[in-house]
N, C-alpha and C. Protein backbone atom coordinates (compact mmCIF):
# COMPACT_ATOMS: atom_id res chain seq x y z
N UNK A 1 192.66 -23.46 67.58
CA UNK A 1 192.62 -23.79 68.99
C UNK A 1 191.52 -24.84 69.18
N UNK A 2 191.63 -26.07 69.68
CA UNK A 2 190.78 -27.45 70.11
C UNK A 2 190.47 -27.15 71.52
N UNK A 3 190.41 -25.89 72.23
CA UNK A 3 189.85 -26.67 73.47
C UNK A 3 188.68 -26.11 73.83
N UNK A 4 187.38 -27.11 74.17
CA UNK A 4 186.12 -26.56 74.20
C UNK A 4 185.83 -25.62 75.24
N UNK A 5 186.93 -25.64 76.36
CA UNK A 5 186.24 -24.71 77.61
C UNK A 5 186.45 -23.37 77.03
N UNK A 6 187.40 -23.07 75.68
CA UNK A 6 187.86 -21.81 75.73
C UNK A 6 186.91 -21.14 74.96
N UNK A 7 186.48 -22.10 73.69
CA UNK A 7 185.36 -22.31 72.45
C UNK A 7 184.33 -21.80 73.07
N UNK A 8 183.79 -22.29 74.35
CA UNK A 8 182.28 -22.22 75.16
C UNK A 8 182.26 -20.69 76.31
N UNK A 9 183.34 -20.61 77.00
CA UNK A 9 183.51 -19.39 77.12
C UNK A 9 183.36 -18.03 76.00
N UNK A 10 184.34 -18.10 75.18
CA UNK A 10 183.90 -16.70 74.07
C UNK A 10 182.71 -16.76 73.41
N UNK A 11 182.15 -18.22 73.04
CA UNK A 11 181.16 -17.82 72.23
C UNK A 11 179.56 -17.03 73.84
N UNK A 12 179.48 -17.33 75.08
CA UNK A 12 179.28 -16.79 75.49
C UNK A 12 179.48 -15.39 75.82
N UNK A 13 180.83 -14.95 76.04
CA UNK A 13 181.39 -14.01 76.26
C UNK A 13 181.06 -12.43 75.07
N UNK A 14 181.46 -13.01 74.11
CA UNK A 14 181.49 -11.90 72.43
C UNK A 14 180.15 -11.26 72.53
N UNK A 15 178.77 -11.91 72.51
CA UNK A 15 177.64 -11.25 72.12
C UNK A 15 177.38 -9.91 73.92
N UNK A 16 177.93 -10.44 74.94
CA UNK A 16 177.94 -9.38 75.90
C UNK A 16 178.76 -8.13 75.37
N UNK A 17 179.66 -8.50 75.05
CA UNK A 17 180.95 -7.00 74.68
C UNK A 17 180.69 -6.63 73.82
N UNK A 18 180.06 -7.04 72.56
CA UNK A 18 179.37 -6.40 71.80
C UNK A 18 178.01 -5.20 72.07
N UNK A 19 177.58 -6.07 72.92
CA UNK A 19 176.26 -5.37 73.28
C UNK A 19 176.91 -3.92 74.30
N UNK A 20 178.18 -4.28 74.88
CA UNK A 20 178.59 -3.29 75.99
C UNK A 20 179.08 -2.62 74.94
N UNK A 21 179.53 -2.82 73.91
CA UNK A 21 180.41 -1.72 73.31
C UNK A 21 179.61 -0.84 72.34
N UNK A 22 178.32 -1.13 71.74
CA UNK A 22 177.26 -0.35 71.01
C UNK A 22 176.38 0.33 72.50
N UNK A 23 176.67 0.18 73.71
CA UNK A 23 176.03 0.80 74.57
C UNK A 23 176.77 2.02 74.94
N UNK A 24 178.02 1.74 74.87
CA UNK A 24 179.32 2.65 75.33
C UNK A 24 179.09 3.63 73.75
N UNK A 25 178.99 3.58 72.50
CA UNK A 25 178.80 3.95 71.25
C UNK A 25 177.47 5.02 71.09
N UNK A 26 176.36 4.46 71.67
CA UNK A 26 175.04 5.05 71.82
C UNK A 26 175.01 6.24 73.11
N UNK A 27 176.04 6.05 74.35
CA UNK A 27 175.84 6.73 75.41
C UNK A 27 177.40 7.64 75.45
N UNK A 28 177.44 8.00 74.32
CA UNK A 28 179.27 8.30 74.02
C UNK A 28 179.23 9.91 74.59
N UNK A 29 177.53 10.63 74.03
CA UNK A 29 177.46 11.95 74.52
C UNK A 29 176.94 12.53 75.34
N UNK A 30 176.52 11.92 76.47
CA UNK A 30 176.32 12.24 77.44
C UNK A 30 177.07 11.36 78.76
N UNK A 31 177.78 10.12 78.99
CA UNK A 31 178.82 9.85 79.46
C UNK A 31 180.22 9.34 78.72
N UNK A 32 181.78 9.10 79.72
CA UNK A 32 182.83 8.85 78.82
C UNK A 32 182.61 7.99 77.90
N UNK A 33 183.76 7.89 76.61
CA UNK A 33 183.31 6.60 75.75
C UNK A 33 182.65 7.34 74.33
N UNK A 34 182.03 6.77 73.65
CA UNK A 34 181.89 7.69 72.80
C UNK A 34 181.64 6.21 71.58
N UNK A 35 182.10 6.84 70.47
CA UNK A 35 182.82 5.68 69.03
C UNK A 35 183.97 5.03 68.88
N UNK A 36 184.87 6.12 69.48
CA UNK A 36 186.15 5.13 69.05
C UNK A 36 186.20 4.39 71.04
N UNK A 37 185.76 4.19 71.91
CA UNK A 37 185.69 3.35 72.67
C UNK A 37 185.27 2.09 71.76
N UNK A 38 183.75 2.61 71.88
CA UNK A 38 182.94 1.62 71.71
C UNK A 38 183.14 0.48 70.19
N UNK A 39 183.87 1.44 69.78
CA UNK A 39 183.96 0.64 68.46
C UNK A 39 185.43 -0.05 68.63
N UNK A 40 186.30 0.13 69.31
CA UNK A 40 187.66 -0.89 69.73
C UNK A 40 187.03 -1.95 70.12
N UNK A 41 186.18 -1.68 71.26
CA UNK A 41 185.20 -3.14 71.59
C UNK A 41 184.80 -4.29 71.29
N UNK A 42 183.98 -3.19 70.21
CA UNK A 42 183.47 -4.81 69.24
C UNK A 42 184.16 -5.14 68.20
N UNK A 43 185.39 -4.29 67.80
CA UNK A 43 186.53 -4.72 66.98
C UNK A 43 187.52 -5.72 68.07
N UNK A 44 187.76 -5.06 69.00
CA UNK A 44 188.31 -6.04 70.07
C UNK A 44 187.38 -7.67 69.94
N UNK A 45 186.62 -7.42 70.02
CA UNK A 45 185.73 -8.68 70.26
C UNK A 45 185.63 -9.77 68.85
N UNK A 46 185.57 -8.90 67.74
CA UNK A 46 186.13 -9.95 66.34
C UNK A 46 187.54 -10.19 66.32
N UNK A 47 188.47 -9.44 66.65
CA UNK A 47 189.71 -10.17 67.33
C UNK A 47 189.87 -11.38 67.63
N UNK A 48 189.12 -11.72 69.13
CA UNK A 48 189.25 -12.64 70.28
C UNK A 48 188.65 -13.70 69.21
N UNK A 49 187.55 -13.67 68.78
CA UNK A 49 186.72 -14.97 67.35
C UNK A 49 187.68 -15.11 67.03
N UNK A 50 188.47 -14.39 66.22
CA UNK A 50 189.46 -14.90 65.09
C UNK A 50 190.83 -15.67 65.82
N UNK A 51 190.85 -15.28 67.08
CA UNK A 51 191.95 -16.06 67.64
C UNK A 51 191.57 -17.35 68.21
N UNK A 52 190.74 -17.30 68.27
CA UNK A 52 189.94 -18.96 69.13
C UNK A 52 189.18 -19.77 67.89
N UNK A 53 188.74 -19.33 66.93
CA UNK A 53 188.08 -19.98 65.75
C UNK A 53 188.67 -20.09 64.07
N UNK A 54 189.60 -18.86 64.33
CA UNK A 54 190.33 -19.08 63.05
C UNK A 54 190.23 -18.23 62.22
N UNK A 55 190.76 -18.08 61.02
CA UNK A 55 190.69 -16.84 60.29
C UNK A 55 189.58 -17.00 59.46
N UNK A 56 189.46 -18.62 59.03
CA UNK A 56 187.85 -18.91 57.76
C UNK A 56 186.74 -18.38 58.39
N UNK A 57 186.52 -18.82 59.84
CA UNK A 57 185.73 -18.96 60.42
C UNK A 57 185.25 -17.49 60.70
N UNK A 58 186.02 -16.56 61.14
CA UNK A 58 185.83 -15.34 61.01
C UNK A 58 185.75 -14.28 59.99
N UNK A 59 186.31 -14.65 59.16
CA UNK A 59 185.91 -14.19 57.88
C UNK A 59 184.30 -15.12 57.44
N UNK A 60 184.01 -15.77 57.62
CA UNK A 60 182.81 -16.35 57.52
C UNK A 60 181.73 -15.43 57.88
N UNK A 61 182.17 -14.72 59.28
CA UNK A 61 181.48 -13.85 59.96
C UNK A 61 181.25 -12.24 60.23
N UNK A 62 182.36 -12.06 59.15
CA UNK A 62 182.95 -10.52 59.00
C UNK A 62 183.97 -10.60 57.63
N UNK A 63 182.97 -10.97 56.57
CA UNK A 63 183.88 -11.00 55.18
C UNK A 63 184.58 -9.72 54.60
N UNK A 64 185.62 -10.27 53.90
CA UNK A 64 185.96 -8.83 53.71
C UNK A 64 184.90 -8.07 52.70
N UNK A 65 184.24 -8.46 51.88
CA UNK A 65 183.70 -7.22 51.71
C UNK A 65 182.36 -6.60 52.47
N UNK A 66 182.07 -7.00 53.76
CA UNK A 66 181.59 -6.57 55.01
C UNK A 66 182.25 -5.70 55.45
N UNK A 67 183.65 -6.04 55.53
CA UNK A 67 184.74 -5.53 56.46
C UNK A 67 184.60 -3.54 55.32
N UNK A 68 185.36 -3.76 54.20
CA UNK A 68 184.98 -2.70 52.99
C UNK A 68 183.76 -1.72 52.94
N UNK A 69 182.57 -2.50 53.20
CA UNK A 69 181.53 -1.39 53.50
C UNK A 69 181.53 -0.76 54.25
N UNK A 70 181.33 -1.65 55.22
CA UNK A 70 181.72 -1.19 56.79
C UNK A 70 182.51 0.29 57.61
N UNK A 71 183.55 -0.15 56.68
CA UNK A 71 184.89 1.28 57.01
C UNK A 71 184.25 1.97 55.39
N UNK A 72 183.78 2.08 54.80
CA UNK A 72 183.27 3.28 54.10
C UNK A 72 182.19 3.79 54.04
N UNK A 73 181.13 2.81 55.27
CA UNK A 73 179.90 3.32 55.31
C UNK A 73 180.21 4.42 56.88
N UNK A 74 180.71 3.67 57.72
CA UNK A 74 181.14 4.47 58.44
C UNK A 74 181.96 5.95 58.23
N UNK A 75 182.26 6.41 57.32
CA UNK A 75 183.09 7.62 56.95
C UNK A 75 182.13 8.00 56.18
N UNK A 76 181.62 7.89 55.62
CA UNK A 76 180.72 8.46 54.42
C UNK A 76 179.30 8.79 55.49
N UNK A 77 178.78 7.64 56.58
CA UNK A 77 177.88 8.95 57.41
C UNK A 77 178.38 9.49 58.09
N UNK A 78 179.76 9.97 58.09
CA UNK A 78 180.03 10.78 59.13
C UNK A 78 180.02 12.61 58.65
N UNK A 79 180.49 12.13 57.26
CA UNK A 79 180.81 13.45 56.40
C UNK A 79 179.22 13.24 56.13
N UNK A 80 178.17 12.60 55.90
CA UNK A 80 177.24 13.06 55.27
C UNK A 80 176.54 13.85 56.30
N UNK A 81 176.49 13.59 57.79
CA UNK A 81 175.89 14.45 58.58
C UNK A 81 176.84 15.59 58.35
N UNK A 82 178.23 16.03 58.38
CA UNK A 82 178.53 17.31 58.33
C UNK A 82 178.27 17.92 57.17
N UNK A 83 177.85 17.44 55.96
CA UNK A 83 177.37 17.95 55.25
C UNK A 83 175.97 18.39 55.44
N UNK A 84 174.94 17.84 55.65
CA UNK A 84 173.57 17.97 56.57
C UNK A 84 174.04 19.37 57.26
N UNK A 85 174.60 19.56 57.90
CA UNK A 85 175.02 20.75 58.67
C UNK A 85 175.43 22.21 57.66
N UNK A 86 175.91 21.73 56.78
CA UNK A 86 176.58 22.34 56.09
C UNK A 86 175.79 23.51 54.90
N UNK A 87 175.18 22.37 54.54
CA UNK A 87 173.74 22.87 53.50
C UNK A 87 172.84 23.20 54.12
N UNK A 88 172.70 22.90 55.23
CA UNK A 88 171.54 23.94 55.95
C UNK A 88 171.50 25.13 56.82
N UNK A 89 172.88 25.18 57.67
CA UNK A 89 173.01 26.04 58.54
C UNK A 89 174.60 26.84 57.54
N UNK A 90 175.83 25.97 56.82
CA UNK A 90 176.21 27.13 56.74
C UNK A 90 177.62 26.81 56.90
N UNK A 91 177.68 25.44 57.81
CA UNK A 91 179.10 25.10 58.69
C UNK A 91 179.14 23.48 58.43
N UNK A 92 180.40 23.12 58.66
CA UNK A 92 180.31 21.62 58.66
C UNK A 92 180.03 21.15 59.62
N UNK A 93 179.60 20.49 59.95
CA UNK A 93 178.97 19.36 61.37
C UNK A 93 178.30 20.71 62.25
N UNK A 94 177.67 21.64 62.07
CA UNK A 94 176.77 22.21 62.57
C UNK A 94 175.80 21.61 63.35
N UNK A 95 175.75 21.42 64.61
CA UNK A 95 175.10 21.12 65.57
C UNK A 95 173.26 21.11 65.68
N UNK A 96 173.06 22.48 66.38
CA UNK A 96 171.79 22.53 67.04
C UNK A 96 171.38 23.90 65.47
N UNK A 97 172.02 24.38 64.49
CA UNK A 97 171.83 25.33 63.56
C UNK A 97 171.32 24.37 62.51
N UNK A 98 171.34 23.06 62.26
CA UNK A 98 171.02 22.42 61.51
C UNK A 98 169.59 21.56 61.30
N UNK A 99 169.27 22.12 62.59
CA UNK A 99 167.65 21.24 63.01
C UNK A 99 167.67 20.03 63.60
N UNK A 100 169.10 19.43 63.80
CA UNK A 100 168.70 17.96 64.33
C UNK A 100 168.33 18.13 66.23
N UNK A 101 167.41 17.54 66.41
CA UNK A 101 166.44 17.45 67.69
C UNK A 101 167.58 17.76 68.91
N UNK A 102 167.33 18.04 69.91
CA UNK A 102 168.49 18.18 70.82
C UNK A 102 168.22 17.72 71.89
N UNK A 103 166.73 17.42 72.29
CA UNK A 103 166.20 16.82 73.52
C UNK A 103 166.41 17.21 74.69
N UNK A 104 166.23 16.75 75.66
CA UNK A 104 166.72 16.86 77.11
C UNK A 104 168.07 16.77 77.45
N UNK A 105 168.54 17.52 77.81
CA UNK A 105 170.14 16.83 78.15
C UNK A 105 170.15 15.72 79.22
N UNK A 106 171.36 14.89 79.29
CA UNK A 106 171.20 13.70 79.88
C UNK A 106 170.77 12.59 79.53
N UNK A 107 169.59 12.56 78.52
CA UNK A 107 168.36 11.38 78.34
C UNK A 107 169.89 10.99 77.07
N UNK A 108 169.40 9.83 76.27
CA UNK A 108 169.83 9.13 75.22
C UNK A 108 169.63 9.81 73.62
N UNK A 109 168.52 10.20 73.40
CA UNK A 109 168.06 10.90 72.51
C UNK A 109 167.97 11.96 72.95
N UNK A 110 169.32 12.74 73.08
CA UNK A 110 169.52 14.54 72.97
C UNK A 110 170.94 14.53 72.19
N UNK A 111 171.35 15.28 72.53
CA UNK A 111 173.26 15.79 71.22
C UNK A 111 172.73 16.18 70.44
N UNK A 112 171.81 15.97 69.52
CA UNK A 112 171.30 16.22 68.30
C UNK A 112 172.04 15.37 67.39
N UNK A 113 172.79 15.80 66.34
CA UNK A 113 173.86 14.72 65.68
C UNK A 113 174.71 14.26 66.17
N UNK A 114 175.62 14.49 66.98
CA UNK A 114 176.61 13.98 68.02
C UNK A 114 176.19 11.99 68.11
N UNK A 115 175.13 11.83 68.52
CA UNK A 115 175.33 10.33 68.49
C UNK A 115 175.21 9.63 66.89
N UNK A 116 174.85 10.01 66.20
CA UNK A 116 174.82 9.74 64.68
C UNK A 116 176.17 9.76 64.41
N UNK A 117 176.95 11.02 64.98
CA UNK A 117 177.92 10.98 64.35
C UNK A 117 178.92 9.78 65.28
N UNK A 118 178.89 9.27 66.39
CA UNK A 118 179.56 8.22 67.27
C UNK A 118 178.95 6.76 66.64
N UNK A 119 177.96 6.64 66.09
CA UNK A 119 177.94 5.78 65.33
C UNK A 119 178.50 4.92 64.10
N UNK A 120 179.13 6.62 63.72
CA UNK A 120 179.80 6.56 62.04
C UNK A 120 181.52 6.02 62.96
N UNK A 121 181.44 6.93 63.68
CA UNK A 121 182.77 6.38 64.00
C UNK A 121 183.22 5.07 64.67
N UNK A 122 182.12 5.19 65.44
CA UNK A 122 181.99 3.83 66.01
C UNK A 122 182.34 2.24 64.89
N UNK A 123 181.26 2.69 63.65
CA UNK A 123 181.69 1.58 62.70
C UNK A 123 183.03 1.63 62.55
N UNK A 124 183.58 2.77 61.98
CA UNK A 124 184.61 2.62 60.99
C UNK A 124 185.82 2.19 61.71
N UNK A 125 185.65 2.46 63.38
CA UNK A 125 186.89 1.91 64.00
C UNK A 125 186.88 0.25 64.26
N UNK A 126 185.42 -0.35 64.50
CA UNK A 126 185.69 -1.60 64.84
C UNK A 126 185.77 -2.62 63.34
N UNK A 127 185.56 -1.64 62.33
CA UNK A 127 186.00 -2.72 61.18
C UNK A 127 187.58 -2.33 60.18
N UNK A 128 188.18 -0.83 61.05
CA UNK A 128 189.39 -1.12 60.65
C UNK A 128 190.34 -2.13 61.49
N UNK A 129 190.39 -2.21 62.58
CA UNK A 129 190.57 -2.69 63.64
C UNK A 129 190.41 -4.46 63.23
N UNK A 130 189.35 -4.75 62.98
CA UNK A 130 189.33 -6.33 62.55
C UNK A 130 190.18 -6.43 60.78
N UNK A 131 190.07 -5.34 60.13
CA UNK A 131 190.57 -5.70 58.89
C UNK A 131 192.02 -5.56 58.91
N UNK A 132 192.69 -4.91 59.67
CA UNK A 132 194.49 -4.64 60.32
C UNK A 132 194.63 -5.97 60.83
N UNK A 133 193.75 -6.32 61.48
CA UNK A 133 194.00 -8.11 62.16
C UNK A 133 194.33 -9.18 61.48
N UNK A 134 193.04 -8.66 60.31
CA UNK A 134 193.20 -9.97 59.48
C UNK A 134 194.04 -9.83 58.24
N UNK A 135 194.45 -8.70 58.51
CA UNK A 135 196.23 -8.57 57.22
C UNK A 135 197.01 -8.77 57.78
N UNK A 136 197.64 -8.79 59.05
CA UNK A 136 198.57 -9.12 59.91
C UNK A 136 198.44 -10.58 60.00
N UNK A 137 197.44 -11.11 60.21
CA UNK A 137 197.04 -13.12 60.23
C UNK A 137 197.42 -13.30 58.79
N UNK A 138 196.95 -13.06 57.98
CA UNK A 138 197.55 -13.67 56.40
C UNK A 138 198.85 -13.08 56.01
N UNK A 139 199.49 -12.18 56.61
CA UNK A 139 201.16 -11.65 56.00
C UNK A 139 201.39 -12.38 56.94
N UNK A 140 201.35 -13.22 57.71
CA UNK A 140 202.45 -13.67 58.79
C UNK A 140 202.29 -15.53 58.17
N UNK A 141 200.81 -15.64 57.89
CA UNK A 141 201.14 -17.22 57.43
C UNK A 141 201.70 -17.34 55.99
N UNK A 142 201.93 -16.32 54.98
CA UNK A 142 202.00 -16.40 54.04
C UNK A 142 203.77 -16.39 53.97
């Protein structure tokens, strides 16, 4: 795509929805939204790049083996906190039996693992989400 108003718009646009969608990710347990919101988001948002800049260009910016860690780092802390739970209290993803802090309810830092764990998910959805994109962009030009 050649046209600069559209170029100058997203590249403004992306670093906000990003930032809204790790906010929506971080505030998942104590309002709606959560990981897999927040993480469509900023998978939504490497989307919109790749449609206005191209597939090099975005892969420039989200390589695949970014994309690879990414969706296995995300799953791997998700099970590693339920394991955390597991070896200490007894249960998988064991909550408040496991020692993690629980805070105030309401504030940002309370759930105890709950936002750790919206994190894990959070990754793993916005980099399956861009890596489905960008197999669908190369099976279709190929």
């Amino acid at each position: 795509m050649n046209d600069i108003i559209i170029k100058t718009v997203v590249r403004l646009i992306i670093p906000f929805v990003q930032i809204y969608g790790i906010y929506i990710i971080l505030h998942g347990h104590i309002s709606p939204g959560g990981g897999f919101a927040g993480g469509a988001l900023i998978g939504t948002s490497l989307v919109l790049y790749t449609l206005v800049f191209g597939i090099e260009k975005s892969k420039e910016k989200f390589s695949e083996r970014v994309s690879e860690f990414a969706e296995s780092g995300g799953i791997i802390l998700y099970i590693a906190i339920g394991l955390i739970g597991l070896f200490v209290s007894g249960s998988f993803l064991t909550n408040i039996d496991s020692g993690f802090p629980v805070g105030h309810p309401g504030t940002v830092i309370s759930g105890g693992m709950i936002p750790l764990l919206m994190i894990g998910i959070g990754i793993k959805v916005a980099s399956t989400i861009i890596t489905l994109f960008h197999a669908l962009i190369e099976e279709e030009e190929a």
